[in-house]
C-alpha atoms as a PDB file:
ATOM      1  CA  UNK A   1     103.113 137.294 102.277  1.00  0.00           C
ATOM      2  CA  UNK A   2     104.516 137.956  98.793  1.00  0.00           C
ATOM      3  CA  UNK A   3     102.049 139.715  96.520  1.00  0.00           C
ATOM      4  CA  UNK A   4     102.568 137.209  93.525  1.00  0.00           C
ATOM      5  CA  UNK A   5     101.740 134.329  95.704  1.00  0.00           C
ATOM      6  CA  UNK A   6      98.410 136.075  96.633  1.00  0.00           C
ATOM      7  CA  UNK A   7      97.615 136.745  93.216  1.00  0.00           C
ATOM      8  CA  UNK A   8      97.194 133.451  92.672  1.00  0.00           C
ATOM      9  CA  UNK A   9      93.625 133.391  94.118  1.00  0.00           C
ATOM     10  CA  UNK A  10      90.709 134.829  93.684  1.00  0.00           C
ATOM     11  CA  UNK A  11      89.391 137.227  95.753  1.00  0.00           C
ATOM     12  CA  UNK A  12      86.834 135.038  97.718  1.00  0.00           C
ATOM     13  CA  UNK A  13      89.948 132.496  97.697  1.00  0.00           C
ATOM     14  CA  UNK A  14      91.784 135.229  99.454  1.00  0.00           C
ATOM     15  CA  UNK A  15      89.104 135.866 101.737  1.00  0.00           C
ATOM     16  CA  UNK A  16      88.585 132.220 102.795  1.00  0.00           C
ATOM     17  CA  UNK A  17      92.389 131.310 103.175  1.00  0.00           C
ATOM     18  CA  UNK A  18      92.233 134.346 105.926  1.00  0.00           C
ATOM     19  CA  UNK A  19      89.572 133.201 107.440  1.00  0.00           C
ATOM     20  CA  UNK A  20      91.172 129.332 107.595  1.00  0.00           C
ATOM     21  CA  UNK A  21      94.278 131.006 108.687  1.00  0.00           C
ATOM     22  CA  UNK A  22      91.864 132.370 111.747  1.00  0.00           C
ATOM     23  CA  UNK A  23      91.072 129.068 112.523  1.00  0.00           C
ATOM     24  CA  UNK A  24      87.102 129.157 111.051  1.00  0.00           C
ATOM     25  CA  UNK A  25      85.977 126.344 110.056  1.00  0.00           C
ATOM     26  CA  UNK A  26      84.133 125.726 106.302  1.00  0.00           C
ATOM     27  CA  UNK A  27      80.595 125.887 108.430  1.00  0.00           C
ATOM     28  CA  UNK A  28      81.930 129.503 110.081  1.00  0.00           C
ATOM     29  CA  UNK A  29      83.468 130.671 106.983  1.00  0.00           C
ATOM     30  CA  UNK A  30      80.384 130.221 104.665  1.00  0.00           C
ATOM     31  CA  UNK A  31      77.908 131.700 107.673  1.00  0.00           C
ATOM     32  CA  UNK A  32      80.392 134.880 107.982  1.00  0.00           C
ATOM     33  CA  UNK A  33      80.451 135.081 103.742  1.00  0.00           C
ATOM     34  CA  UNK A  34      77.160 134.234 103.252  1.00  0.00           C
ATOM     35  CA  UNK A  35      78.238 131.103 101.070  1.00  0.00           C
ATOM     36  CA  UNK A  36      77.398 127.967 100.930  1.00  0.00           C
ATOM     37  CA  UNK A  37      79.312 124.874 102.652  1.00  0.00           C
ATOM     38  CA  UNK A  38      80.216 123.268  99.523  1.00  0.00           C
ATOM     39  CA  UNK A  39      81.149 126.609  97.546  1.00  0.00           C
ATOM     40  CA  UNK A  40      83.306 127.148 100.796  1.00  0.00           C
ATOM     41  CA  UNK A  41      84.630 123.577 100.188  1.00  0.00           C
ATOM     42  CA  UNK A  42      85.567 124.220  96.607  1.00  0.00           C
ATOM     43  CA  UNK A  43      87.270 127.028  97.220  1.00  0.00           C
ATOM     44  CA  UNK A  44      89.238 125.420  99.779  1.00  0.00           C
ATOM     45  CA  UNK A  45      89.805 122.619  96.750  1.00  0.00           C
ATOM     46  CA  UNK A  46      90.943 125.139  94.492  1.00  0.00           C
ATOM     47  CA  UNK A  47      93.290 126.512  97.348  1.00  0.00           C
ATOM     48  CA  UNK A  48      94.698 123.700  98.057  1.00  0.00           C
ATOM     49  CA  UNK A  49      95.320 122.734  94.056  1.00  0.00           C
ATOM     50  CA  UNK A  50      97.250 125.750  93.256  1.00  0.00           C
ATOM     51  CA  UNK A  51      99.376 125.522  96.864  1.00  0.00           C
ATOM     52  CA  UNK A  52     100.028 121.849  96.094  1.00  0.00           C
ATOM     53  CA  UNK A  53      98.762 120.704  98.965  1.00  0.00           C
ATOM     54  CA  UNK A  54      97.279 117.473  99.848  1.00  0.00           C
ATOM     55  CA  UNK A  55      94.939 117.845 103.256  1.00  0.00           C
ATOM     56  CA  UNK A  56      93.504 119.893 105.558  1.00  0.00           C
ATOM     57  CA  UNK A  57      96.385 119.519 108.004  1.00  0.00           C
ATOM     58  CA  UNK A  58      98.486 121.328 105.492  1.00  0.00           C
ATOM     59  CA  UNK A  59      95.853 124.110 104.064  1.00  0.00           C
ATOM     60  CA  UNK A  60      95.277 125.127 107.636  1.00  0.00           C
ATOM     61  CA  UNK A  61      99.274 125.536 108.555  1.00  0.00           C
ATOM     62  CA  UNK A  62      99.773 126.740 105.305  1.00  0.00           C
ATOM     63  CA  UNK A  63      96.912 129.309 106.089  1.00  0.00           C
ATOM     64  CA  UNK A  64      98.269 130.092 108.927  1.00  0.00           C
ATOM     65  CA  UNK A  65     101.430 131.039 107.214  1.00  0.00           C
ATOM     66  CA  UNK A  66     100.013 133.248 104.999  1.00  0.00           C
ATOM     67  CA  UNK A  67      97.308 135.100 107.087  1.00  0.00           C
ATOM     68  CA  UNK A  68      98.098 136.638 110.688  1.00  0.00           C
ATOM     69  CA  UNK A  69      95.763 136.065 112.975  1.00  0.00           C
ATOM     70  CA  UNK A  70      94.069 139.456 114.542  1.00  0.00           C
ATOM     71  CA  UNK A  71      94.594 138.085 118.518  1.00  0.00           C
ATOM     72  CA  UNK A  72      97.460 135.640 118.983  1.00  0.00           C
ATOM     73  CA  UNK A  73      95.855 132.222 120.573  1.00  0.00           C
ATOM     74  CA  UNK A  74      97.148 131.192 124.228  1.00  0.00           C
ATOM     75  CA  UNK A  75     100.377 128.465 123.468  1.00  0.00           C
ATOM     76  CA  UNK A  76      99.832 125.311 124.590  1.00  0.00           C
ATOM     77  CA  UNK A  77     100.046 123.256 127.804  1.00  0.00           C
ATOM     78  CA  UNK A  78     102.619 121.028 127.039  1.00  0.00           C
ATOM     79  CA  UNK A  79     103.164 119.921 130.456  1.00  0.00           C
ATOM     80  CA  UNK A  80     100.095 118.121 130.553  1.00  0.00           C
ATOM     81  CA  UNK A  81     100.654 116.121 127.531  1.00  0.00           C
ATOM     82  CA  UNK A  82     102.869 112.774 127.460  1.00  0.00           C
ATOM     83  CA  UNK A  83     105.977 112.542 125.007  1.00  0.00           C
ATOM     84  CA  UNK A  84     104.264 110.931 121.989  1.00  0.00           C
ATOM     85  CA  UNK A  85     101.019 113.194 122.531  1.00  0.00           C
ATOM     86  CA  UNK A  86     103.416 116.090 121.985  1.00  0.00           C
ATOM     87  CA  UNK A  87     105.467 114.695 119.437  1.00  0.00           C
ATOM     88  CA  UNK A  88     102.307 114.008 117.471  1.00  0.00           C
ATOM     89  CA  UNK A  89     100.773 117.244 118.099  1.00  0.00           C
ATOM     90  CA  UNK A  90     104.057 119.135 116.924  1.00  0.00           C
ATOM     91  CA  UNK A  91     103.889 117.048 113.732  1.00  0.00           C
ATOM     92  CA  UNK A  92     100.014 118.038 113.332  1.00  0.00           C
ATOM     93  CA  UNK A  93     100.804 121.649 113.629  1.00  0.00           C
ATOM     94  CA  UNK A  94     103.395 121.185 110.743  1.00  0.00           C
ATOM     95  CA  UNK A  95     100.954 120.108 108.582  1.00  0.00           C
ATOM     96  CA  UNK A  96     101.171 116.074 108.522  1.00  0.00           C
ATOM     97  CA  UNK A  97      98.771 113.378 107.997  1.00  0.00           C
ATOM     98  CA  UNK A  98      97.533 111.216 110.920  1.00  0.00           C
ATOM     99  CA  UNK A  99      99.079 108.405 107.800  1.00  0.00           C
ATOM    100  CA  UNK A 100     102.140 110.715 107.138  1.00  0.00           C
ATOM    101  CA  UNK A 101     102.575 110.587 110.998  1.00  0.00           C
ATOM    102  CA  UNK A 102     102.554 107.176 111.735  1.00  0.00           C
ATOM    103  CA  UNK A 103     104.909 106.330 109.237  1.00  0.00           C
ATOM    104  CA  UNK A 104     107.514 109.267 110.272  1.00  0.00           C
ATOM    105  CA  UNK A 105     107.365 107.566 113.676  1.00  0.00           C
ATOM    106  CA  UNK A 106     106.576 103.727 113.074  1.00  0.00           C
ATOM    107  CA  UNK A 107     103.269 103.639 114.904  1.00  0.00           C
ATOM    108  CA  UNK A 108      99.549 102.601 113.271  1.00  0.00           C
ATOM    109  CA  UNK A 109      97.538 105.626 112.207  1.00  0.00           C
ATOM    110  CA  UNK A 110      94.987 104.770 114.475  1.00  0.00           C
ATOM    111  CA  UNK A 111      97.573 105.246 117.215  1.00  0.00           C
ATOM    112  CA  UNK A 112      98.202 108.751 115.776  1.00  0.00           C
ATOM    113  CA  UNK A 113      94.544 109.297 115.939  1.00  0.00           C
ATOM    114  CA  UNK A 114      94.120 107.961 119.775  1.00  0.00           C
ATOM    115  CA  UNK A 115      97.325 110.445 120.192  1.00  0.00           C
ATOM    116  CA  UNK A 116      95.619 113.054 118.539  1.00  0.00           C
ATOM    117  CA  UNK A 117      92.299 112.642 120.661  1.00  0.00           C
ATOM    118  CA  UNK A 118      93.765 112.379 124.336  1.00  0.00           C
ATOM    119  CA  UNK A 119      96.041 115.520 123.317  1.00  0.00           C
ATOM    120  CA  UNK A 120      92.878 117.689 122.376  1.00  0.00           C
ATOM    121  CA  UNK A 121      90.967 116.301 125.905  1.00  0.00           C
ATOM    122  CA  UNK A 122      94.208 117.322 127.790  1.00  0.00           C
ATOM    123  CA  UNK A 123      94.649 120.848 126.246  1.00  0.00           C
ATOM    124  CA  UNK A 124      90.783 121.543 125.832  1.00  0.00           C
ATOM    125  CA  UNK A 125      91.097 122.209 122.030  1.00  0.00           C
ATOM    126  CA  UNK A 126      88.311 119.991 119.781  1.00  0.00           C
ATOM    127  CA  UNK A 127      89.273 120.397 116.228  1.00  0.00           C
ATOM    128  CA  UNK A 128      92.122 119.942 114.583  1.00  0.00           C
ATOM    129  CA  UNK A 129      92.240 123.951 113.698  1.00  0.00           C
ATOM    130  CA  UNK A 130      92.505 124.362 117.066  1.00  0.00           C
ATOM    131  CA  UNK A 131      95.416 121.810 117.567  1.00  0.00           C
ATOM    132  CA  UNK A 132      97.295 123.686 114.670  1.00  0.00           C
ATOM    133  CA  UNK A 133      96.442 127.254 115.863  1.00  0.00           C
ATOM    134  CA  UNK A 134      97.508 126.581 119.306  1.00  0.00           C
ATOM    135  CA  UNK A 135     100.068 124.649 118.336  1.00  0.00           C
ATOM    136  CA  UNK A 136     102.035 127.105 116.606  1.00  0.00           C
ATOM    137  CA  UNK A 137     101.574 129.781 118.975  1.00  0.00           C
ATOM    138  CA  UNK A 138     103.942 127.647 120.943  1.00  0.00           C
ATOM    139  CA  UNK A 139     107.674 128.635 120.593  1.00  0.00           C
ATOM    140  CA  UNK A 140     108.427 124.947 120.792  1.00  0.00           C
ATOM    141  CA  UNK A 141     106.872 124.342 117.337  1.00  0.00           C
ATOM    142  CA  UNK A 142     109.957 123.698 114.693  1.00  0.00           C
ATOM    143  CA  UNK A 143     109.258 123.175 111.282  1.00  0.00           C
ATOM    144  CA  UNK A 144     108.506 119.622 109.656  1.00  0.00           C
ATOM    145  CA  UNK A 145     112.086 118.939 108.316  1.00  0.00           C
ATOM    146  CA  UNK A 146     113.381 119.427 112.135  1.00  0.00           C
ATOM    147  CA  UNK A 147     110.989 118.369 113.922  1.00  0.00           C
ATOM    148  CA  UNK A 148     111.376 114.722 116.010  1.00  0.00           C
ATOM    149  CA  UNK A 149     111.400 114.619 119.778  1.00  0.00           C
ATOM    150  CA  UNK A 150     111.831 117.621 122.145  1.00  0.00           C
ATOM    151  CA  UNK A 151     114.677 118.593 124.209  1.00  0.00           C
ATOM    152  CA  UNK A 152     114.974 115.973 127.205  1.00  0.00           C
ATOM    153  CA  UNK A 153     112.876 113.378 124.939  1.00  0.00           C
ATOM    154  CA  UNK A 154     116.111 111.654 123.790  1.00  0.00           C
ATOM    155  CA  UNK A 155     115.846 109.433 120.672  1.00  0.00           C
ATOM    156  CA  UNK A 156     116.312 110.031 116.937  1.00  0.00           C
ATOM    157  CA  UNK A 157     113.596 110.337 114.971  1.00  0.00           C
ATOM    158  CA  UNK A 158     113.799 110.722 110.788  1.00  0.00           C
ATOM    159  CA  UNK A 159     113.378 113.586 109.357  1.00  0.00           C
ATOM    160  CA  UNK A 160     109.742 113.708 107.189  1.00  0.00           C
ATOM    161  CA  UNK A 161     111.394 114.125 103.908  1.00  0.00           C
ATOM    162  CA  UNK A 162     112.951 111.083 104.421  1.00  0.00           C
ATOM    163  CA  UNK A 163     109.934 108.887 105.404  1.00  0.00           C
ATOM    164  CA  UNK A 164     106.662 110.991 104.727  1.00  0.00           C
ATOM    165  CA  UNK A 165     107.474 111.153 100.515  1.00  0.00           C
ATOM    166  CA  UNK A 166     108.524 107.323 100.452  1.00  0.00           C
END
């Protein structure tokens, strides 16, 4: 990642990013720093501020950009997971809303949610770092402005700049 972007942050903003791009969570980073949860959180704020980004969903892709992970995560199963449950999971891992979500593809975000849930069952993952991590391991994970349904799915599904910013 460009220097200038990482100087930015703070060191201890630097060092949590990492560990968010590793897939900790706020609990596991502030044990490993010997922080607090809420100075954790803050620093997560304050990451989040100066990226311009508005949810976990995106701090932990965005992470994820920025950081490598030190062993790659196994890709996903998507042969166990139905159309939508993909489709949502593939949005997830680009950083969307559950809200963002079921807007892009006309469902209620409580559908989104259900999708969410019965895709982490299937592929044994639990939180959404997990989702996102494993996620885009996968070589099937395309970025947010191409993303829609995969080869084979059929149908036409909007782009997110054209929905998700309405």
């Amino acid at each position: 990642m460009s220097q200038h972007i990482m100087n930015r942050y703070t060191a201890r903003e630097r060092q949590v990013l990492d560990l968010t791009g590793q897939g900790l969570t706020s609990s596991e980073i502030a044990a490993t720093l010997g922080a607090s949860e809420l100075t954790i959180r803050k620093h997560r704020s304050n990451i989040m501020r100066k990226a311009g980004l508005t949810s976990t969903a995106q701090l932990i892709a965005y992470a994820r950009g920025v950081t490598a992970p030190q062993l790659p995560p196994p890709p996903l199963a998507w042969d166990v997971l139905g159309p939508r449950e993909a489709e949502v999971v593939r949005y997830v891992a680009a950083g969307l809303t559950s809200k963002e979500i079921a807007r892009l593809i006309d469902i209620s975000p409580r559908t989104v949610q259900k999708h969410r849930e019965r895709a982490g069952e299937k592929l044994g993952v639990h939180t959404l770092q997990e989702i996102i991590i494993r996620a885009q391991s996968s070589p099937d994970v395309r970025s947010a402005n191409q993303l829609g349904p995969s080869p084979g799915e059929g149908g036409s599904t909007p782009n997110c700049d054209s929905v998700c910013r309405a």
